[in-house]
C-alpha atoms as a PDB file:
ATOM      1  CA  UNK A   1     113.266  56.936  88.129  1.00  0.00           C
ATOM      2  CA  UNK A   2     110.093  55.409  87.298  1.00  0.00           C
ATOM      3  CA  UNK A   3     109.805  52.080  85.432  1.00  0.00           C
ATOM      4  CA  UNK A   4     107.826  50.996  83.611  1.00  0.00           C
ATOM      5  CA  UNK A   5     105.794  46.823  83.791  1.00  0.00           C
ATOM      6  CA  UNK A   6     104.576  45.199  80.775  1.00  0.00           C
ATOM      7  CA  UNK A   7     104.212  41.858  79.222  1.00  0.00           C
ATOM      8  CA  UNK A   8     106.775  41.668  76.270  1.00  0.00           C
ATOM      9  CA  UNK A   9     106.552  39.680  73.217  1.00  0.00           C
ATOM     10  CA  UNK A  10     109.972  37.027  73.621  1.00  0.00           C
ATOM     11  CA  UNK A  11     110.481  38.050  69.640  1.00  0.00           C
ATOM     12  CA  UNK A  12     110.882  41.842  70.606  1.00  0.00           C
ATOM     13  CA  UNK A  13     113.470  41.098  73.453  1.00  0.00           C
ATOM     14  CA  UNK A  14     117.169  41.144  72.864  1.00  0.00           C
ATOM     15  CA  UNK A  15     120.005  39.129  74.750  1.00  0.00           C
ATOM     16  CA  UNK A  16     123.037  41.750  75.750  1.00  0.00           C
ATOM     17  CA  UNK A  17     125.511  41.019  73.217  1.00  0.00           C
ATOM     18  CA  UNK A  18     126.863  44.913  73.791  1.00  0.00           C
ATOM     19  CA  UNK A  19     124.848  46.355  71.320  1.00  0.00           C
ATOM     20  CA  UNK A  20     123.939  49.696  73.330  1.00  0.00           C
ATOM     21  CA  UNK A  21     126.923  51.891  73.480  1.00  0.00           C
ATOM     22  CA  UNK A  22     128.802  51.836  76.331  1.00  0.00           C
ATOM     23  CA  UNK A  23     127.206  48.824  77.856  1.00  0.00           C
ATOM     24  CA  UNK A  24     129.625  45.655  77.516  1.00  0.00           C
ATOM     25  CA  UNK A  25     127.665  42.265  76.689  1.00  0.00           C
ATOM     26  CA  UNK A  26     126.275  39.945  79.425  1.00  0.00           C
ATOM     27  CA  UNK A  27     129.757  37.695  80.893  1.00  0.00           C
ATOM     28  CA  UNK A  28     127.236  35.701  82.761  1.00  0.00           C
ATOM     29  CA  UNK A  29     126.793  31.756  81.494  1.00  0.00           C
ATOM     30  CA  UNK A  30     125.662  28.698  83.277  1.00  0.00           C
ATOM     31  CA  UNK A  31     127.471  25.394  83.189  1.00  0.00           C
ATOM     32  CA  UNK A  32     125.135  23.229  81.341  1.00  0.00           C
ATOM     33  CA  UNK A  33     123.870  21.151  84.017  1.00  0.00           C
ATOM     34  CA  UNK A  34     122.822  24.845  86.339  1.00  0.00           C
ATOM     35  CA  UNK A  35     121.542  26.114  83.366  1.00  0.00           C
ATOM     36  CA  UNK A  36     119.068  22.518  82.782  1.00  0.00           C
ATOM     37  CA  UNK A  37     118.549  23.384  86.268  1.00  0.00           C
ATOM     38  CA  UNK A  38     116.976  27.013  85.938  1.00  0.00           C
ATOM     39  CA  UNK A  39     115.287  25.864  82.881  1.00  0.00           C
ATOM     40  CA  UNK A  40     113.477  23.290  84.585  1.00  0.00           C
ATOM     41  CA  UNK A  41     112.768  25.697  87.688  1.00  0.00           C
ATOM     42  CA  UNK A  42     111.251  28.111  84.614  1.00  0.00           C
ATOM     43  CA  UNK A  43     108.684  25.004  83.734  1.00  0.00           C
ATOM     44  CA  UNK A  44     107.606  24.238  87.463  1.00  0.00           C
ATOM     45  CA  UNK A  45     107.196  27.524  88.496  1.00  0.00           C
ATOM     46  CA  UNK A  46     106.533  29.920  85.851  1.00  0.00           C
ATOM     47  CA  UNK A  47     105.302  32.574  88.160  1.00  0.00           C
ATOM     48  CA  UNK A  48     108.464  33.436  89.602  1.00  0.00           C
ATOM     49  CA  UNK A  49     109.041  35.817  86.202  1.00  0.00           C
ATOM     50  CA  UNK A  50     106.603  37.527  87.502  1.00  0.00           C
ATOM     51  CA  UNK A  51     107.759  38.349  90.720  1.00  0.00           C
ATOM     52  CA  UNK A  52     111.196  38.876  89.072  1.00  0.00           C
ATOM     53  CA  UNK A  53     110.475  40.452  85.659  1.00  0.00           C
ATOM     54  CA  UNK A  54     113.576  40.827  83.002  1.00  0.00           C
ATOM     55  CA  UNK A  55     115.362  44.391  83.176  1.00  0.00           C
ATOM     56  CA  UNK A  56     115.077  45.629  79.664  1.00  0.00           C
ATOM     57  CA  UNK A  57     115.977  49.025  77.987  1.00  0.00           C
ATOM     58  CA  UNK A  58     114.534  50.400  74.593  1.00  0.00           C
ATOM     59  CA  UNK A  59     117.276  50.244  71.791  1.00  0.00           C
ATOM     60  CA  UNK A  60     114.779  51.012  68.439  1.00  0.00           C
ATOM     61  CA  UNK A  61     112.414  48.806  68.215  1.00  0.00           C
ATOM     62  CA  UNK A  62     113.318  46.285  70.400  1.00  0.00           C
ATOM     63  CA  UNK A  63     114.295  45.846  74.113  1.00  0.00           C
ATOM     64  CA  UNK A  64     117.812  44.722  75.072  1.00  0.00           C
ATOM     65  CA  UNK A  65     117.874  42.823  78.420  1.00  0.00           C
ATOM     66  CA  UNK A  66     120.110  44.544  80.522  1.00  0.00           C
ATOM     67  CA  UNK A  67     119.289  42.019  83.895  1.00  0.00           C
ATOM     68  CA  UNK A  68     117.944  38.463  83.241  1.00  0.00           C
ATOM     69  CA  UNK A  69     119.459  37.056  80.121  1.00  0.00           C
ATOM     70  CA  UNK A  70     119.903  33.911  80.848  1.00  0.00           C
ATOM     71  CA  UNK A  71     116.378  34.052  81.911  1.00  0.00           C
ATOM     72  CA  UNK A  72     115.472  35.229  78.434  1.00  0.00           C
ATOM     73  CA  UNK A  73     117.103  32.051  77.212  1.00  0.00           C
ATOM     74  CA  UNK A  74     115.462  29.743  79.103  1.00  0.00           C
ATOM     75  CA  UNK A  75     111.827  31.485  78.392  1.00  0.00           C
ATOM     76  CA  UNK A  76     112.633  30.829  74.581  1.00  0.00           C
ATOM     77  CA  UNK A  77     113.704  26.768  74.762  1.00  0.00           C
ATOM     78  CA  UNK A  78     110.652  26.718  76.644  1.00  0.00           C
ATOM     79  CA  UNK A  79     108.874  28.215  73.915  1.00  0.00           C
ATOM     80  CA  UNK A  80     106.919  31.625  75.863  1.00  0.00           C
ATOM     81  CA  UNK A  81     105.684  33.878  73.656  1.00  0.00           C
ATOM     82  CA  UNK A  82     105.657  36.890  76.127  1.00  0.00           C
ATOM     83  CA  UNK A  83     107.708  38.096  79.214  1.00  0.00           C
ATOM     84  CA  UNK A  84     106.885  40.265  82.076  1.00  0.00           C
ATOM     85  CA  UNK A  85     109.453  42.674  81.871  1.00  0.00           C
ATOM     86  CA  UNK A  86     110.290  45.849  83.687  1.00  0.00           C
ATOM     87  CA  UNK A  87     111.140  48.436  81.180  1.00  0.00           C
ATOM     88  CA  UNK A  88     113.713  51.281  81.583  1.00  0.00           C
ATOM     89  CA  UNK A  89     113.088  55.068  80.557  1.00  0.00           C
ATOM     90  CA  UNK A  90     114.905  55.592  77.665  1.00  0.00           C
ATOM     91  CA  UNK A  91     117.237  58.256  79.326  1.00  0.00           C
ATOM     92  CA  UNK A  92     118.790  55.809  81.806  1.00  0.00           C
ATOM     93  CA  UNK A  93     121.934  56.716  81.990  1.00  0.00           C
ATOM     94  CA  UNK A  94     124.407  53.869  81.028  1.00  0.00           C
ATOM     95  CA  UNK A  95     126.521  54.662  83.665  1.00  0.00           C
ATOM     96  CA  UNK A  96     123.184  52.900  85.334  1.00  0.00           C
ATOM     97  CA  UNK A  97     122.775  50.441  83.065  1.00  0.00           C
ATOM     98  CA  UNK A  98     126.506  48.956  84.069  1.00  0.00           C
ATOM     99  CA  UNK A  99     125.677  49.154  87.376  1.00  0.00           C
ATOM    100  CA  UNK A 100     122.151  47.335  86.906  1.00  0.00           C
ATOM    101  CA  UNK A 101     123.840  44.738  85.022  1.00  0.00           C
ATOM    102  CA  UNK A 102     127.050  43.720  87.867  1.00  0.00           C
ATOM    103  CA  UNK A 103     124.500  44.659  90.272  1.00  0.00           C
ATOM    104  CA  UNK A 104     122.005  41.511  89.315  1.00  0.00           C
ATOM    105  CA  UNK A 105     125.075  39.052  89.265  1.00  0.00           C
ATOM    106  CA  UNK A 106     126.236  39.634  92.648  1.00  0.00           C
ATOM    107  CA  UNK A 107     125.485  37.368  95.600  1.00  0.00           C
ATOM    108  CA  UNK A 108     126.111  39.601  98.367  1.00  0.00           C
ATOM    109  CA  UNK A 109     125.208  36.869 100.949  1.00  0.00           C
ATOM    110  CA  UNK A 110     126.092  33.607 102.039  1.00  0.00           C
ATOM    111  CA  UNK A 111     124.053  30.623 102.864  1.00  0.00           C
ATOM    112  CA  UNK A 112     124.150  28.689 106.547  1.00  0.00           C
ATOM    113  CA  UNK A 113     124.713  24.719 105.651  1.00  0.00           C
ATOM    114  CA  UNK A 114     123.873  23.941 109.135  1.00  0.00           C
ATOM    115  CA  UNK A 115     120.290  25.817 108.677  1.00  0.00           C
ATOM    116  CA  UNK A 116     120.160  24.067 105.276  1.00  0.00           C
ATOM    117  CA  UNK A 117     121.133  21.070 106.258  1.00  0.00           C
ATOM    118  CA  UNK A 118     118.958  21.039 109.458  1.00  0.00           C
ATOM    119  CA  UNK A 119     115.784  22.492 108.279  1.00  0.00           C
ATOM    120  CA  UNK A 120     115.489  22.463 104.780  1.00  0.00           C
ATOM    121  CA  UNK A 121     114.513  19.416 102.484  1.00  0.00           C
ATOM    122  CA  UNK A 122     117.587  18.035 100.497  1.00  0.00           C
ATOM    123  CA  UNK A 123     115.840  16.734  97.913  1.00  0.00           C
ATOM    124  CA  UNK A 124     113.801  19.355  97.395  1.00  0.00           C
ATOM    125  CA  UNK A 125     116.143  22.078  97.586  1.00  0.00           C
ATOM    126  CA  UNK A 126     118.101  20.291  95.036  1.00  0.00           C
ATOM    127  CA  UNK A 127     114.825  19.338  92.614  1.00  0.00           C
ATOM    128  CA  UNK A 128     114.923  23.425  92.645  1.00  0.00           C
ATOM    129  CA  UNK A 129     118.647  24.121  91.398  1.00  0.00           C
ATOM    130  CA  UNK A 130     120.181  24.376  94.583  1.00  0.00           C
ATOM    131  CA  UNK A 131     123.968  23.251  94.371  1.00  0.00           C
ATOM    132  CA  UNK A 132     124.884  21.849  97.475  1.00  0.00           C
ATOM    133  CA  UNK A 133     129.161  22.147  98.037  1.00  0.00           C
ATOM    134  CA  UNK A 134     130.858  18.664  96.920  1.00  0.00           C
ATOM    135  CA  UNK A 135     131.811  16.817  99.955  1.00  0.00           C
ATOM    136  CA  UNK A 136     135.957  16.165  99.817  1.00  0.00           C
ATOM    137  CA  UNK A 137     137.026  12.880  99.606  1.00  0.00           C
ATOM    138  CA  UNK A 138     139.503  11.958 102.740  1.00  0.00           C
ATOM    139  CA  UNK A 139     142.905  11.312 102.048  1.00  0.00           C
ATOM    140  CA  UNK A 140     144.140   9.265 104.730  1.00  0.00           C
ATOM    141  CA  UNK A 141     147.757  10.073 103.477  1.00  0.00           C
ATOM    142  CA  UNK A 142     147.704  13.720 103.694  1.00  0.00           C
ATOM    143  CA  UNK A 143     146.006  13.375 107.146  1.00  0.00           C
ATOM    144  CA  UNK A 144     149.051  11.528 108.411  1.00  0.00           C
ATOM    145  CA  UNK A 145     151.389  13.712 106.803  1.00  0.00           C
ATOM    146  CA  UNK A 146     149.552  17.398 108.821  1.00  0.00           C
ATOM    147  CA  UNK A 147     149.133  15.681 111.774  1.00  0.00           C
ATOM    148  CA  UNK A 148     153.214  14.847 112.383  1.00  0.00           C
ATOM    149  CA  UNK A 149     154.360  16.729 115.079  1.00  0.00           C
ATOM    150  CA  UNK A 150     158.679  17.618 115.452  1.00  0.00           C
ATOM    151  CA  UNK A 151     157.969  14.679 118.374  1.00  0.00           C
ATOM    152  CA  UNK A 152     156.735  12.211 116.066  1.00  0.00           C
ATOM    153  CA  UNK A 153     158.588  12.752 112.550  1.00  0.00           C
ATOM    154  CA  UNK A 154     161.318  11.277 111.140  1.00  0.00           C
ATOM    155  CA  UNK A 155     164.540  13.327 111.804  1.00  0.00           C
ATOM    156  CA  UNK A 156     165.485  15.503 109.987  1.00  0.00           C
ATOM    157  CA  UNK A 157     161.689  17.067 109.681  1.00  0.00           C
ATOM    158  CA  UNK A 158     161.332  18.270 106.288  1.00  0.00           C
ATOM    159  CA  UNK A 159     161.302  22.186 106.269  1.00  0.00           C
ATOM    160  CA  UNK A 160     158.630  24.540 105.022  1.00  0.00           C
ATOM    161  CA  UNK A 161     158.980  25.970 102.240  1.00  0.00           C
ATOM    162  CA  UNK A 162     157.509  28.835 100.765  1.00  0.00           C
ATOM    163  CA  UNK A 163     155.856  29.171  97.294  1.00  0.00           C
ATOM    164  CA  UNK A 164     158.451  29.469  95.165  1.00  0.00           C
ATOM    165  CA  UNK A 165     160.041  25.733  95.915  1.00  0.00           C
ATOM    166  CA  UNK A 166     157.750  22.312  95.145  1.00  0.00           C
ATOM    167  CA  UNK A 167     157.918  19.506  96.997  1.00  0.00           C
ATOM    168  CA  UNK A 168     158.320  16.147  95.966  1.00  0.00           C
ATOM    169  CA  UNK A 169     157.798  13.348  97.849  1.00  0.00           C
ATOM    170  CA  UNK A 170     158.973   9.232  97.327  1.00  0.00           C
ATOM    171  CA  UNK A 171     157.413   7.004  99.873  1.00  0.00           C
ATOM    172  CA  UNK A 172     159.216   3.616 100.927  1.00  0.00           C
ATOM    173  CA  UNK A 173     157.094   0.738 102.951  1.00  0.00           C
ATOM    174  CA  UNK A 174     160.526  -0.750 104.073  1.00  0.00           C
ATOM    175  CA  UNK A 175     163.774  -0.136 105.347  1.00  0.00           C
ATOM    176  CA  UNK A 176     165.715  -1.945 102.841  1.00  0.00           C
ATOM    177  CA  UNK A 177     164.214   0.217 100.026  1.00  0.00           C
ATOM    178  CA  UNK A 178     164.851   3.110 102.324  1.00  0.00           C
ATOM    179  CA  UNK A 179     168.462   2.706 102.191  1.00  0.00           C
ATOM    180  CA  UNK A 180     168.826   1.959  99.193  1.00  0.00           C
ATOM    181  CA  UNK A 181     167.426   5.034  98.026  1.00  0.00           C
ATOM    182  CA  UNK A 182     169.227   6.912 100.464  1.00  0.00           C
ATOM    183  CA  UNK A 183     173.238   5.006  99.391  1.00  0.00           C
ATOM    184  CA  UNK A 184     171.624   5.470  95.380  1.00  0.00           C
ATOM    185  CA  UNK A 185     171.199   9.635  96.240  1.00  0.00           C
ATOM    186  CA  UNK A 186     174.102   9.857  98.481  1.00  0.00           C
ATOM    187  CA  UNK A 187     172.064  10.393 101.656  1.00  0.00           C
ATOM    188  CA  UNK A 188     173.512   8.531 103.966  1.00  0.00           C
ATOM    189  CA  UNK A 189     175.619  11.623 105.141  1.00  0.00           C
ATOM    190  CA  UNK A 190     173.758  14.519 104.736  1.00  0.00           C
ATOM    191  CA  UNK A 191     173.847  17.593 107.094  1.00  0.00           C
ATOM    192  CA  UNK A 192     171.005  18.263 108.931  1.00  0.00           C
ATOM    193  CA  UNK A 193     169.065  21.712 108.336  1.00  0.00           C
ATOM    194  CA  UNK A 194     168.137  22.170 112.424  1.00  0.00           C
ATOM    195  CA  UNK A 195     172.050  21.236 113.702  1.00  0.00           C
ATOM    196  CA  UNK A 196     174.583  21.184 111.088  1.00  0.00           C
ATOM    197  CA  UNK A 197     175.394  16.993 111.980  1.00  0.00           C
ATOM    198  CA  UNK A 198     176.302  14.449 109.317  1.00  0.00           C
ATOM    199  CA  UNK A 199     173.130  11.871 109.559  1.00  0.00           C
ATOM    200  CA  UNK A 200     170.982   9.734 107.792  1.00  0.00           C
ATOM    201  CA  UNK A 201     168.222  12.092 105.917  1.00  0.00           C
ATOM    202  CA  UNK A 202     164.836  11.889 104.558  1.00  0.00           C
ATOM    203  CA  UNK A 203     165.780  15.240 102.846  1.00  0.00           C
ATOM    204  CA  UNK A 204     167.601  16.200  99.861  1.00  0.00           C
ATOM    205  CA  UNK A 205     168.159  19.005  97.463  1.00  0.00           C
ATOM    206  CA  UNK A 206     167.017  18.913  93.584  1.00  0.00           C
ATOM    207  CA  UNK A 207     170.685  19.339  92.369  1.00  0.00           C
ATOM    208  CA  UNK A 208     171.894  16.756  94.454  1.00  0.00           C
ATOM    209  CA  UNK A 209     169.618  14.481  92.999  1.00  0.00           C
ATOM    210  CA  UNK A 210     170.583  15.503  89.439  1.00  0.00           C
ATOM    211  CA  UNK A 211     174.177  14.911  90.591  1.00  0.00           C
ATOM    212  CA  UNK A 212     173.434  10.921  91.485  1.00  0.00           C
ATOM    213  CA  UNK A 213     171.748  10.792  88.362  1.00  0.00           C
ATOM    214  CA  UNK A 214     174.308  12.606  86.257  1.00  0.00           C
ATOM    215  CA  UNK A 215     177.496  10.492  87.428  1.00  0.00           C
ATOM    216  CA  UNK A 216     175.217   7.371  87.046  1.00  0.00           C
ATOM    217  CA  UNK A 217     173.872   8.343  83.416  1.00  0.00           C
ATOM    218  CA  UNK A 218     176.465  10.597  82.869  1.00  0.00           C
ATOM    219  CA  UNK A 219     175.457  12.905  78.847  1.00  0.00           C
ATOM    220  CA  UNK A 220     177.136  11.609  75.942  1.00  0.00           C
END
């Protein structure tokens, strides 16, 4: 297949809304801060469109970009009145054109943070568009909570369960709110899941709760 390279006037290109049979519009959009960010990578270095022209494929009179819309966009808010643009034959199968289009979305790779932390500039990576991963904020809770061990937790350990049960959990900074809870719910003799013995427990089932609660605030 032979293509075809040629500097397009912006007002004879058209964004993918699905107008060429059998080709479903463009589901590609930016988040308005990434697309700000392409936009401005547009202005600083224009000449990166043309060493990656628009995909476009005659429908009439005009051109309907089948790779590079959001590119298109950004070449209009910055006002260009041409774009280089790489033009299909007009038999292209669009079969092809599909595959073009999913094709120029994909990111096959994956990038190396320690290379790109190590030996790239930061701040100029990011004055670019590059979107470094948001750092997770510790939660010194939830690290306490993994890292107990069946040595080190109180008994009875609460079990895992699988997706289909959630988890709720009431914390206590004393042992005099601790039992109260537990006399309140009834815990204070509950069987334990590992032996089968009547102890104190830091577990309990929804429907006993409901039961306290019930006989305390029993329906009118």
């Amino acid at each position: 297949m032979k293509t075809e390279i040629k500097m397009i006037p912006v007002k004879l290109l058209e964004q993918n809304r699905g107008q060429v049979s059998g080709l479903p519009k463009n589901p590609r959009f930016f988040r308005d801060y990434r697309y700000e960010a392409m936009v401005k990578s547009m202005r600083d270095c224009p000449e990166m469109l043309e060493l990656r022209e628009l995909i476009v494929f005659p429908n009439g009179d005009k051109f309907v970009t089948v790779c590079g819309n959001l590119r298109l966009r950004g070449g209009r808010e910055l006002g260009l009145k041409e774009m280089p643009c790489k033009v299909l034959p007009a038999d292209t199968p669009v079969k092809k054109l599909c595959e073009y289009a999913a094709k120029d979305n994909i990111s096959y790779g994956e990038d190396d943070m320690d290379i790109i932390s190590n030996e790239w500039d930061r701040e100029m990576l990011e004055g670019w568009g590059f979107e470094f991963p948001q750092e997770k904020e510790k939660d010194p809770f939830k690290e306490r909570f993994e890292a107990i061990k069946d040595d080190d937790a109180v008994y009875p350990l609460i079990p895992k369960y699988d997706e289909r049960h959630e988890l709720f959990i009431i914390q206590s900074g004393s042992e005099v709110d601790s039992n109260w809870l537990r006399e309140r719910l009834g815990m204070q003799k509950m069987k334990s899941y590992k032996t089968g013995k009547l102890t104190k427990s830091n577990v309990i089932d929804i429907k006993d709760v409901r039961h306290a609660l019930e006989d305390r605030h029993p329906k009118s």
